[in-house]
PDB file of N, CA and C in Angstrom:
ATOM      1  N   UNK A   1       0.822  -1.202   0.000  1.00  0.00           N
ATOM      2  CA  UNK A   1       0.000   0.000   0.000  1.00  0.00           C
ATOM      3  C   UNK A   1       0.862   1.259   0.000  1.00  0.00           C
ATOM      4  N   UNK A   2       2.143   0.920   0.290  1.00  0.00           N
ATOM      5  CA  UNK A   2       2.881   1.897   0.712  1.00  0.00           C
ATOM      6  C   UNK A   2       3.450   2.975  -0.313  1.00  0.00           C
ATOM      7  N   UNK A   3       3.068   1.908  -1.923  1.00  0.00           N
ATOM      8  CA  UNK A   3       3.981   2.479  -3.130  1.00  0.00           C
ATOM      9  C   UNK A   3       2.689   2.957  -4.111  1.00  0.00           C
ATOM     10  N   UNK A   4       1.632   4.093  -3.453  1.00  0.00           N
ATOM     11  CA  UNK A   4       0.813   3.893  -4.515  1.00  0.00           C
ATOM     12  C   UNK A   4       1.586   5.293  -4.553  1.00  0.00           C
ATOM     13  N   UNK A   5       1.613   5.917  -5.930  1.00  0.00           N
ATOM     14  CA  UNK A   5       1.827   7.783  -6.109  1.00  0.00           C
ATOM     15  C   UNK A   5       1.028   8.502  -6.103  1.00  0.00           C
ATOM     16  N   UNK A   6       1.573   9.275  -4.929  1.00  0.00           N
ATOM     17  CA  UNK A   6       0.970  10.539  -4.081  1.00  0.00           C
ATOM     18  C   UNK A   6       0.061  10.380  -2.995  1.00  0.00           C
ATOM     19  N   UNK A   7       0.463   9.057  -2.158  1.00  0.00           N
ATOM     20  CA  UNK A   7      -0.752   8.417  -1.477  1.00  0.00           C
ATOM     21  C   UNK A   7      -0.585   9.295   0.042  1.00  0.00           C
ATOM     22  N   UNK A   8      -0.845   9.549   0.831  1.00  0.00           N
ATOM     23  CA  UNK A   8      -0.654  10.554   1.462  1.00  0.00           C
ATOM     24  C   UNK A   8      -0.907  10.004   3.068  1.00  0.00           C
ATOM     25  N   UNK A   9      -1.556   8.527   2.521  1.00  0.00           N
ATOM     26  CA  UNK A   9      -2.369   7.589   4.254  1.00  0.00           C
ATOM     27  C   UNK A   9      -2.898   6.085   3.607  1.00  0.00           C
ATOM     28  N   UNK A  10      -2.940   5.831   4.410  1.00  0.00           N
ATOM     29  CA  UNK A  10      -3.592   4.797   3.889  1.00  0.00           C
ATOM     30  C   UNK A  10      -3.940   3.394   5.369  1.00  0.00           C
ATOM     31  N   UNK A  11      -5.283   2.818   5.477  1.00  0.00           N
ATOM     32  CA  UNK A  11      -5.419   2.254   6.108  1.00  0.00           C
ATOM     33  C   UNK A  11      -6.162   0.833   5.776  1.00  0.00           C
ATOM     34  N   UNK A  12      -6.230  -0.276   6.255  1.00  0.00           N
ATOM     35  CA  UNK A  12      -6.173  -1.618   5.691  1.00  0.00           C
ATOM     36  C   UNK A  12      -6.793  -2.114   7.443  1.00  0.00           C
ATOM     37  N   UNK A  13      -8.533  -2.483   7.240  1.00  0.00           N
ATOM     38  CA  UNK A  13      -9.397  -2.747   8.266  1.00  0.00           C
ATOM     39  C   UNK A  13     -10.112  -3.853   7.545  1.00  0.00           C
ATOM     40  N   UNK A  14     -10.646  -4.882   8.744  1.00  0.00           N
ATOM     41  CA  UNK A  14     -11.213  -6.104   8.797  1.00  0.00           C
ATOM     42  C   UNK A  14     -12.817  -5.186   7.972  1.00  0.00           C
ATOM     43  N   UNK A  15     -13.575  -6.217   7.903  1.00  0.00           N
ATOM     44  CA  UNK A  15     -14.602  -6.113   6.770  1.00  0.00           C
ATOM     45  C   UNK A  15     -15.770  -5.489   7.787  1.00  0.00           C
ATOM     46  N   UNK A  16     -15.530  -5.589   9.462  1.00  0.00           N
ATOM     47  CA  UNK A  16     -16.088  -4.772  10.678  1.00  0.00           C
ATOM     48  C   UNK A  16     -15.752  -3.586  11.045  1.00  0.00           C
ATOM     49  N   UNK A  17     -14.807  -3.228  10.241  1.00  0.00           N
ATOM     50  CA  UNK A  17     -14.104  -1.584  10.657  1.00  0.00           C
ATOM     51  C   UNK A  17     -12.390  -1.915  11.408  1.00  0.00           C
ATOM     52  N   UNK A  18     -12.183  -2.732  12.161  1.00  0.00           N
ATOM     53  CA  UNK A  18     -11.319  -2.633  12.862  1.00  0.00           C
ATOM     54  C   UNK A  18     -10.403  -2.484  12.094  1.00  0.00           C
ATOM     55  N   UNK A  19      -9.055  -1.468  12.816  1.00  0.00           N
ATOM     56  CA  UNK A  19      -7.829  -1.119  11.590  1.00  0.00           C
ATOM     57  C   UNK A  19      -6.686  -2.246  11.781  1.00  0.00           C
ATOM     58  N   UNK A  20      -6.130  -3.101  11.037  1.00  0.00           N
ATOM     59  CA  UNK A  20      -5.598  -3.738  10.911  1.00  0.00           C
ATOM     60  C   UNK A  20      -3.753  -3.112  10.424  1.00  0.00           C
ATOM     61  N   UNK A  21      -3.615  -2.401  10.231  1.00  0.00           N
ATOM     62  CA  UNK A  21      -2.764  -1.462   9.442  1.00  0.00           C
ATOM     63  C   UNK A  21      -2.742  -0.432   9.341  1.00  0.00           C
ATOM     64  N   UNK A  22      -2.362   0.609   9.460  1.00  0.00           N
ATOM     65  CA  UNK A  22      -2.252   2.041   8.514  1.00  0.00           C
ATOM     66  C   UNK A  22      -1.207   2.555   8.612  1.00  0.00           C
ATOM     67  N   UNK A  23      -0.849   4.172   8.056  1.00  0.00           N
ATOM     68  CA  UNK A  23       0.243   4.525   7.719  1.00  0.00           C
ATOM     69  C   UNK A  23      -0.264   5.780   7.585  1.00  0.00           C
ATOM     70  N   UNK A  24       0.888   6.918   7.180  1.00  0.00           N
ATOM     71  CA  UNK A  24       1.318   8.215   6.280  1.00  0.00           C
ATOM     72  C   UNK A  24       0.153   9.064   7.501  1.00  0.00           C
ATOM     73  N   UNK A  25      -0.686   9.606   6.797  1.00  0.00           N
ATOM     74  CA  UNK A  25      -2.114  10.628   7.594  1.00  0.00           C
ATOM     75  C   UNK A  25      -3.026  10.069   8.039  1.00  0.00           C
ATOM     76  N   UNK A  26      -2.877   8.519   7.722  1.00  0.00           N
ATOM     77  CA  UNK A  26      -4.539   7.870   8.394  1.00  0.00           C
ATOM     78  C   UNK A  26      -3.588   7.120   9.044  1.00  0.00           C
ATOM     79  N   UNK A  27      -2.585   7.647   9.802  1.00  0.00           N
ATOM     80  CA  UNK A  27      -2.246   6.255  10.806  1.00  0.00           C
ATOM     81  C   UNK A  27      -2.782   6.554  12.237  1.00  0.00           C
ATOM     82  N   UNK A  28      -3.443   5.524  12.884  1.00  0.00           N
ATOM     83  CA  UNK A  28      -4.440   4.846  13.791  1.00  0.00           C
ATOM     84  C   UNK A  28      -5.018   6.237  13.826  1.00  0.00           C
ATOM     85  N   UNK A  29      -5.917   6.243  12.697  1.00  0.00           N
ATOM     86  CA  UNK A  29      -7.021   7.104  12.597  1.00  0.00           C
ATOM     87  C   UNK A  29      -8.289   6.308  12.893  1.00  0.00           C
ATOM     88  N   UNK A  30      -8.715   6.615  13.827  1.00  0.00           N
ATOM     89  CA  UNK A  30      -9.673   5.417  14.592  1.00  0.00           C
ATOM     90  C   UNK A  30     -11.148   6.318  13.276  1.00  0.00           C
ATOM     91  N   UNK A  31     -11.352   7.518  13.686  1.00  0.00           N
ATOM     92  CA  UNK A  31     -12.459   8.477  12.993  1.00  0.00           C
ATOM     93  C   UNK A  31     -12.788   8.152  11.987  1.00  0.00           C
ATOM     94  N   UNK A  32     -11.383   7.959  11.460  1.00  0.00           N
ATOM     95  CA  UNK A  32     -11.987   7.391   9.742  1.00  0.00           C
ATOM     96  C   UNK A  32     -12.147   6.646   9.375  1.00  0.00           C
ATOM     97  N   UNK A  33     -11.541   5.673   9.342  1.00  0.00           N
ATOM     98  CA  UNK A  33     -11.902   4.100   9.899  1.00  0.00           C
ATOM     99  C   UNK A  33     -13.537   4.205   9.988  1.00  0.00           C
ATOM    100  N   UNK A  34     -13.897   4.395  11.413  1.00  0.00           N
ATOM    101  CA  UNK A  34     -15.263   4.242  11.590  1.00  0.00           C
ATOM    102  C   UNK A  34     -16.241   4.634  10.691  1.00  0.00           C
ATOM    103  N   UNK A  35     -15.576   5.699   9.917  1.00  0.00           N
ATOM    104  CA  UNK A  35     -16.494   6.954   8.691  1.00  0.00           C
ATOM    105  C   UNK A  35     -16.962   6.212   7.383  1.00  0.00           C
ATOM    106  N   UNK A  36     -15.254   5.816   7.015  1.00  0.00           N
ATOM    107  CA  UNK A  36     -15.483   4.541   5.614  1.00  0.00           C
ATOM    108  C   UNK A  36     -16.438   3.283   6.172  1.00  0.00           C
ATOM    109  N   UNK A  37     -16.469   2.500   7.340  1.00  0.00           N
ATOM    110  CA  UNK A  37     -16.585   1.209   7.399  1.00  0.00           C
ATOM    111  C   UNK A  37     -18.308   1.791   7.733  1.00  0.00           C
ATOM    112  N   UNK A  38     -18.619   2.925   8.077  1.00  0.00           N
ATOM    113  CA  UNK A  38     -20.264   3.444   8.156  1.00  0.00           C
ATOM    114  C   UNK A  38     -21.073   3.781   6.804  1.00  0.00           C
ATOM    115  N   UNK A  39     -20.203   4.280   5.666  1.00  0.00           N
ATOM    116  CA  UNK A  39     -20.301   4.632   4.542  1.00  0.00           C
ATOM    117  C   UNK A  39     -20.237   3.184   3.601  1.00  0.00           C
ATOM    118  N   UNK A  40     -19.930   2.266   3.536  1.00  0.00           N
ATOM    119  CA  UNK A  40     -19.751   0.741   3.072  1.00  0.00           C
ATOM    120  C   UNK A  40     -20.923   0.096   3.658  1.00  0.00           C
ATOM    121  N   UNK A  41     -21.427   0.541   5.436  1.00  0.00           N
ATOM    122  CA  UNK A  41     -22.322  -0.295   5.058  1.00  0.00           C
ATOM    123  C   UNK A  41     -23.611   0.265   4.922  1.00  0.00           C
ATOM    124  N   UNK A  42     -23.444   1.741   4.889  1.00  0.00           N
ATOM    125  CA  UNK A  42     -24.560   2.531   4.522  1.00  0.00           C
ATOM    126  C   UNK A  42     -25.178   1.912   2.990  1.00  0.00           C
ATOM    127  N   UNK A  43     -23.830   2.158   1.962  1.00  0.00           N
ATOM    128  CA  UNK A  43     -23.838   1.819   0.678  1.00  0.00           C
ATOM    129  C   UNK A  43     -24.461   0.493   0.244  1.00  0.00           C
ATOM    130  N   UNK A  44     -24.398  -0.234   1.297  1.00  0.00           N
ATOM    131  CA  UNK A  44     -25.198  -1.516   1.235  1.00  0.00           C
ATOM    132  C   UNK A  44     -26.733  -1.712   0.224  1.00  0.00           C
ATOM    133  N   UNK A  45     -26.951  -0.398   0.740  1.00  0.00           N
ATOM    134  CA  UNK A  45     -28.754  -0.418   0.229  1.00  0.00           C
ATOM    135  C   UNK A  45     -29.032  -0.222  -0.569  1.00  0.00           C
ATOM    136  N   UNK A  46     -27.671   0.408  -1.326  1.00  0.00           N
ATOM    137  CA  UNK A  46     -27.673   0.622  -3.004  1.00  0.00           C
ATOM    138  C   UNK A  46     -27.418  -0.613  -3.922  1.00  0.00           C
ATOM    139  N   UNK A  47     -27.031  -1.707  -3.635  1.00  0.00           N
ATOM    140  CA  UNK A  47     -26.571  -2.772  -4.285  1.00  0.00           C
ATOM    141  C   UNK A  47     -27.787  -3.272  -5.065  1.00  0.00           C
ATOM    142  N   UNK A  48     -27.206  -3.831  -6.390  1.00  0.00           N
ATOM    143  CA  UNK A  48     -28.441  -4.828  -7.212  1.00  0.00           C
ATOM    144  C   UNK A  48     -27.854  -6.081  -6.683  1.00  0.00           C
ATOM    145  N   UNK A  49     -29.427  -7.060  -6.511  1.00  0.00           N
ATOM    146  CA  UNK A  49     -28.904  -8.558  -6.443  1.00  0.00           C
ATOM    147  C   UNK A  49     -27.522  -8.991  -7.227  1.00  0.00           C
ATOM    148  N   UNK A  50     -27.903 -10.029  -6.489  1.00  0.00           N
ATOM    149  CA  UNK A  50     -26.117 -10.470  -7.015  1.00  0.00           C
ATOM    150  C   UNK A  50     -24.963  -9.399  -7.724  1.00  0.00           C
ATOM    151  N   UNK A  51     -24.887  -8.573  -6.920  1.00  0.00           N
ATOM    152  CA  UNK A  51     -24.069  -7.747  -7.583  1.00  0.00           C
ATOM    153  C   UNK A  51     -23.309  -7.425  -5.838  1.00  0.00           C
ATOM    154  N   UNK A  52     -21.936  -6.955  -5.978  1.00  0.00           N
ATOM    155  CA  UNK A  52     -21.145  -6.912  -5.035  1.00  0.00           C
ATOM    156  C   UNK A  52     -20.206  -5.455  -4.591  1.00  0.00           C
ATOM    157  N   UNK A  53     -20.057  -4.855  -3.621  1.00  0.00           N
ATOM    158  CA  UNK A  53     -19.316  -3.493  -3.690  1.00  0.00           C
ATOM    159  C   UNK A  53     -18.345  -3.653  -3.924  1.00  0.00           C
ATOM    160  N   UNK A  54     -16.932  -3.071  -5.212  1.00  0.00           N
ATOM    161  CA  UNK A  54     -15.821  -3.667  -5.291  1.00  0.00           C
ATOM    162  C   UNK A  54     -15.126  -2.139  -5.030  1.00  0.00           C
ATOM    163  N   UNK A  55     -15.266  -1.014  -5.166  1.00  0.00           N
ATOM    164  CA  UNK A  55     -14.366   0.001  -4.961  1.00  0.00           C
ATOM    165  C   UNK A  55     -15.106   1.595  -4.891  1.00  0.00           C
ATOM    166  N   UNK A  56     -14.774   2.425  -4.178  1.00  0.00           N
ATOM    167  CA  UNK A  56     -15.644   3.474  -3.930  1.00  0.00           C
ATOM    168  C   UNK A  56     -14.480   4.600  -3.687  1.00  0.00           C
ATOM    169  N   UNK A  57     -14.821   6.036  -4.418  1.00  0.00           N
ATOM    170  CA  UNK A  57     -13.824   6.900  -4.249  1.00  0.00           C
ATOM    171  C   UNK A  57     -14.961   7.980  -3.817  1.00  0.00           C
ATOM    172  N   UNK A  58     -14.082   8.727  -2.672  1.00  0.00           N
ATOM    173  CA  UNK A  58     -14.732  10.164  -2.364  1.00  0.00           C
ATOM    174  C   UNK A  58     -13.885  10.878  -1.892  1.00  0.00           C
ATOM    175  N   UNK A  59     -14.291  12.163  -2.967  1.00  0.00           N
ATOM    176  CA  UNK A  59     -13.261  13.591  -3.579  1.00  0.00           C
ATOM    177  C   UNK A  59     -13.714  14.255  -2.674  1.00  0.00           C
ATOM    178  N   UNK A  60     -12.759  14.767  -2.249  1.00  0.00           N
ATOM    179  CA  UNK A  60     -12.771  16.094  -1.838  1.00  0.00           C
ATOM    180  C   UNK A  60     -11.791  17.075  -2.984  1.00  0.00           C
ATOM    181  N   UNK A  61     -11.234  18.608  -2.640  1.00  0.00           N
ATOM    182  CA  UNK A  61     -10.399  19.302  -3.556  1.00  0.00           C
ATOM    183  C   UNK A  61      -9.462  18.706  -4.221  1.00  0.00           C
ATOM    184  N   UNK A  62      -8.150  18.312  -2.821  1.00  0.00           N
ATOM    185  CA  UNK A  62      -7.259  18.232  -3.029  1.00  0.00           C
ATOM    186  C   UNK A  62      -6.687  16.438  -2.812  1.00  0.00           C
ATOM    187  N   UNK A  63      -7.798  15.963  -2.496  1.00  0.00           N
ATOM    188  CA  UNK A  63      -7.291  14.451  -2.233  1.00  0.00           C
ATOM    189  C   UNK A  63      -8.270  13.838  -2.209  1.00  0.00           C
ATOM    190  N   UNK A  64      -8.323  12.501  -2.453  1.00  0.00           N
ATOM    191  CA  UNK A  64      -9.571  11.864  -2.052  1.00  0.00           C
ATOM    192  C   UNK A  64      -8.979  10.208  -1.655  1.00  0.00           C
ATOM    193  N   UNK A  65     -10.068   9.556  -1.249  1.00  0.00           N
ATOM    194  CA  UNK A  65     -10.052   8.428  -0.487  1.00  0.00           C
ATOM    195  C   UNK A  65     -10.907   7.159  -1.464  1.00  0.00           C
ATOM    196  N   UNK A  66      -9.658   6.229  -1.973  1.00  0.00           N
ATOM    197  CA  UNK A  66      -9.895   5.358  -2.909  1.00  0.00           C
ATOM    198  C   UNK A  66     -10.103   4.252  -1.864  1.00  0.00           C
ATOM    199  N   UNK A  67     -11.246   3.521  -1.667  1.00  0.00           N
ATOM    200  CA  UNK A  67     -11.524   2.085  -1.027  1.00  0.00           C
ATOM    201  C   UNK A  67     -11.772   1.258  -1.729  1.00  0.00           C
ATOM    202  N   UNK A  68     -11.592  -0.173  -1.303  1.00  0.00           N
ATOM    203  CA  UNK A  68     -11.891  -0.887  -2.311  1.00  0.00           C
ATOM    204  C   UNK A  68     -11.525  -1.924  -1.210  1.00  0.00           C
ATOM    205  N   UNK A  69     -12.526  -3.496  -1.468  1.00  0.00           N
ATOM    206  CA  UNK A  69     -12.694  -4.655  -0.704  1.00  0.00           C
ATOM    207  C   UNK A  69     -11.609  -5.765  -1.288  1.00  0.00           C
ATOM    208  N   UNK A  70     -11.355  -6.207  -0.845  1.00  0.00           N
ATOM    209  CA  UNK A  70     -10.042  -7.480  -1.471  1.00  0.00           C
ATOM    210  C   UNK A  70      -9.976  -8.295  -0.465  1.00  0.00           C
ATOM    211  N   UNK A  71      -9.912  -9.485  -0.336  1.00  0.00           N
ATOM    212  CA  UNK A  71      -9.893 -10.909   0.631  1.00  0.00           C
ATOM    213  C   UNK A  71     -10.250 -10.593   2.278  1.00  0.00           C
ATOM    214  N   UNK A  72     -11.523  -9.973   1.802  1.00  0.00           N
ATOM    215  CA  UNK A  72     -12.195  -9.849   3.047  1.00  0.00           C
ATOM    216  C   UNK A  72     -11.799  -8.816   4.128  1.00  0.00           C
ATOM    217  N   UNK A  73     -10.844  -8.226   3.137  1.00  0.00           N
ATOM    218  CA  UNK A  73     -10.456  -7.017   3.979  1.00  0.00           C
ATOM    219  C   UNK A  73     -11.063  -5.679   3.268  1.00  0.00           C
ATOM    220  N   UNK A  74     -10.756  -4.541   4.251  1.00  0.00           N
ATOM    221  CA  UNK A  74     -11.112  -2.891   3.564  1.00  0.00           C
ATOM    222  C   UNK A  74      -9.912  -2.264   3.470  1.00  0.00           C
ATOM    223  N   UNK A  75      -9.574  -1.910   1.885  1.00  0.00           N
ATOM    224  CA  UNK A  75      -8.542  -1.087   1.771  1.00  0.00           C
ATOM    225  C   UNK A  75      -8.675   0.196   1.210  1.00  0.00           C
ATOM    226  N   UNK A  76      -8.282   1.065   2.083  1.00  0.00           N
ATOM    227  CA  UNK A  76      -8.081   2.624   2.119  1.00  0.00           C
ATOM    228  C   UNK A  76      -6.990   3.787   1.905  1.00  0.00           C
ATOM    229  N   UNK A  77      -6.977   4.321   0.739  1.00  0.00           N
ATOM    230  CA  UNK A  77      -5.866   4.982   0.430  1.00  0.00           C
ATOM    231  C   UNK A  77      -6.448   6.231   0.227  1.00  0.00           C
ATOM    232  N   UNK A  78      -5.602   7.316   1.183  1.00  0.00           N
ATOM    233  CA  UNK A  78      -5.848   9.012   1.007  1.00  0.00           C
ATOM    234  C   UNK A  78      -4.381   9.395   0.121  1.00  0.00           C
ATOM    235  N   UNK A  79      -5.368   9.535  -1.647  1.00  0.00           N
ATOM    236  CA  UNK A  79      -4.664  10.137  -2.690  1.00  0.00           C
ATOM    237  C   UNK A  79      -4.632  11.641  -2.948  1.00  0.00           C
ATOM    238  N   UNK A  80      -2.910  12.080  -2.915  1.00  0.00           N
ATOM    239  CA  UNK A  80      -3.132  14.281  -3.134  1.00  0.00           C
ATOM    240  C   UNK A  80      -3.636  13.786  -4.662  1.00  0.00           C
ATOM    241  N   UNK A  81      -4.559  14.737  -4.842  1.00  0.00           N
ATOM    242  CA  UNK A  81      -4.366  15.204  -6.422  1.00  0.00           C
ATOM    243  C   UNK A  81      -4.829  17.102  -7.134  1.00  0.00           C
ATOM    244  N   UNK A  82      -4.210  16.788  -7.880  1.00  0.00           N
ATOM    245  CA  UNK A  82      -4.442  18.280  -8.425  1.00  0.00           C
ATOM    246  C   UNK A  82      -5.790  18.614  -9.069  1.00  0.00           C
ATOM    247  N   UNK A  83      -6.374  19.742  -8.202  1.00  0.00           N
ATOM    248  CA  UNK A  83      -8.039  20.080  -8.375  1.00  0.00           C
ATOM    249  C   UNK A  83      -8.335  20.461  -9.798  1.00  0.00           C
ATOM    250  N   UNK A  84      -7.199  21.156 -10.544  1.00  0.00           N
ATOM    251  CA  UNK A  84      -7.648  21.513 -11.869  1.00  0.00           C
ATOM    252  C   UNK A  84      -7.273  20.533 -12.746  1.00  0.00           C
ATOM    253  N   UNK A  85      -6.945  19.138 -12.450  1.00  0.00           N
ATOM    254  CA  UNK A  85      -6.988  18.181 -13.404  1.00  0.00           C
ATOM    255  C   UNK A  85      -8.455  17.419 -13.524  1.00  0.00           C
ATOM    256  N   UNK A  86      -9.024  16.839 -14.513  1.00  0.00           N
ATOM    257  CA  UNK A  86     -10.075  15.630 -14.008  1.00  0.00           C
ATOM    258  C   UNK A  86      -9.882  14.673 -15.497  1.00  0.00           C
ATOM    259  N   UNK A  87      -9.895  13.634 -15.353  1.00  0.00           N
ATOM    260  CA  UNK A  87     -10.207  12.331 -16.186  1.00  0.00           C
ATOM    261  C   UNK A  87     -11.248  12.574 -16.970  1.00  0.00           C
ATOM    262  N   UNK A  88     -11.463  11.709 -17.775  1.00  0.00           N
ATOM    263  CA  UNK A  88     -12.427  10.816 -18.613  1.00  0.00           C
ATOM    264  C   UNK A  88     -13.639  10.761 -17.968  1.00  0.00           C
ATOM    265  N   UNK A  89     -13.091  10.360 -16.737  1.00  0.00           N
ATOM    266  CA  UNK A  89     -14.569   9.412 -16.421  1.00  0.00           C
ATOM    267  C   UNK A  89     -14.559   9.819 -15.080  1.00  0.00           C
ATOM    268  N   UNK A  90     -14.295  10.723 -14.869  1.00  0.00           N
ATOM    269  CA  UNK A  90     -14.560  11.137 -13.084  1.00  0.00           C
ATOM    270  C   UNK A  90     -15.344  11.956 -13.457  1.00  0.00           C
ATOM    271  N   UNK A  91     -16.077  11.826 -11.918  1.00  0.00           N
ATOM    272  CA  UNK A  91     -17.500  12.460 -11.621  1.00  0.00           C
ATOM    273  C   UNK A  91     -16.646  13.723 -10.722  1.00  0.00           C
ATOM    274  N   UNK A  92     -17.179  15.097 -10.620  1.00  0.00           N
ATOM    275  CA  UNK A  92     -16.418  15.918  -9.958  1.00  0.00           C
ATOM    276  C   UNK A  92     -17.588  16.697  -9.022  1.00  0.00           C
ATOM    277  N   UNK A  93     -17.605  16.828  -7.933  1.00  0.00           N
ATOM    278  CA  UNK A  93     -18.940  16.950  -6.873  1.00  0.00           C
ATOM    279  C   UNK A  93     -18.291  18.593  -6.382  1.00  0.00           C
ATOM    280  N   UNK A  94     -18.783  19.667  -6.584  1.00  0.00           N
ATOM    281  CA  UNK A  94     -18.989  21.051  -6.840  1.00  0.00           C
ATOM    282  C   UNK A  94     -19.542  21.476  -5.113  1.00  0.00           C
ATOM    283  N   UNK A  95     -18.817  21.964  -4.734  1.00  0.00           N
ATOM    284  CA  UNK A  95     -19.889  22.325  -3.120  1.00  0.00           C
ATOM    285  C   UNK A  95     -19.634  23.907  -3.398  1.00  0.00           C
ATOM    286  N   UNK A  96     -20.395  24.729  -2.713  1.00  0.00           N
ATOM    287  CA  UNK A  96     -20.598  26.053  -2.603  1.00  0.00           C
ATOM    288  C   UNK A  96     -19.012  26.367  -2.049  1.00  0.00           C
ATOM    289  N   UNK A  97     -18.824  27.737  -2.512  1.00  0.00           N
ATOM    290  CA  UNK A  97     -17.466  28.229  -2.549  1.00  0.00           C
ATOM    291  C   UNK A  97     -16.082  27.716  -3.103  1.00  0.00           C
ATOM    292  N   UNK A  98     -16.342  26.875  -4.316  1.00  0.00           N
ATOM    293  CA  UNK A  98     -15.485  26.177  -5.073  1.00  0.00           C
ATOM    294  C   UNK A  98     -15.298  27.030  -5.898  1.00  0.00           C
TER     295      UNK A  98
END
């Protein structure tokens, strides 16, 4: 987790929240932890049958927080990125005073 570029934190929790790992800005960030693993199972209610949550990103300006599920674990990476860039295919969420 340690070699993603520009990763800034990153934390690695059981599929219950508990942190198993972290590092960089999310190290033993208990808050966030609890925030993602509330938001995963909030997200729950959005699912189609047989269909499964495999990865979830939420932007803020300057960084955002790439999750994503892998062998029963929750993995969490806080990525910097530059606000006046955007992709293809990113969705970009606008709040008042942007």
């Amino acid at each position: 987790m340690e070699r993603i570029p520009e990763q800034m934190g990153y934390l690695i929790m059981t599929m219950d929240g508990a942190v198993i790992s972290s590092g960089g800005d999310l190290e033993n960030n208990e808050k966030i932890a609890d925030i993602i693993s509330k938001t995963i199972s909030t997200s729950k209610s959005l699912y189609v049958p047989d269909e499964q949550f495999q990865n979830m990103s939420i932007l803020f300006q300057h960084y955002h927080y790439s999750v994503c599920v892998s062998n029963k674990k929750i993995h969490v990476s806080k990525i910097r990125h530059d606000p006046n860039t955007i992709e293809n295919d990113e969705v970009r969420v606008v709040t008042e005073g942007s």
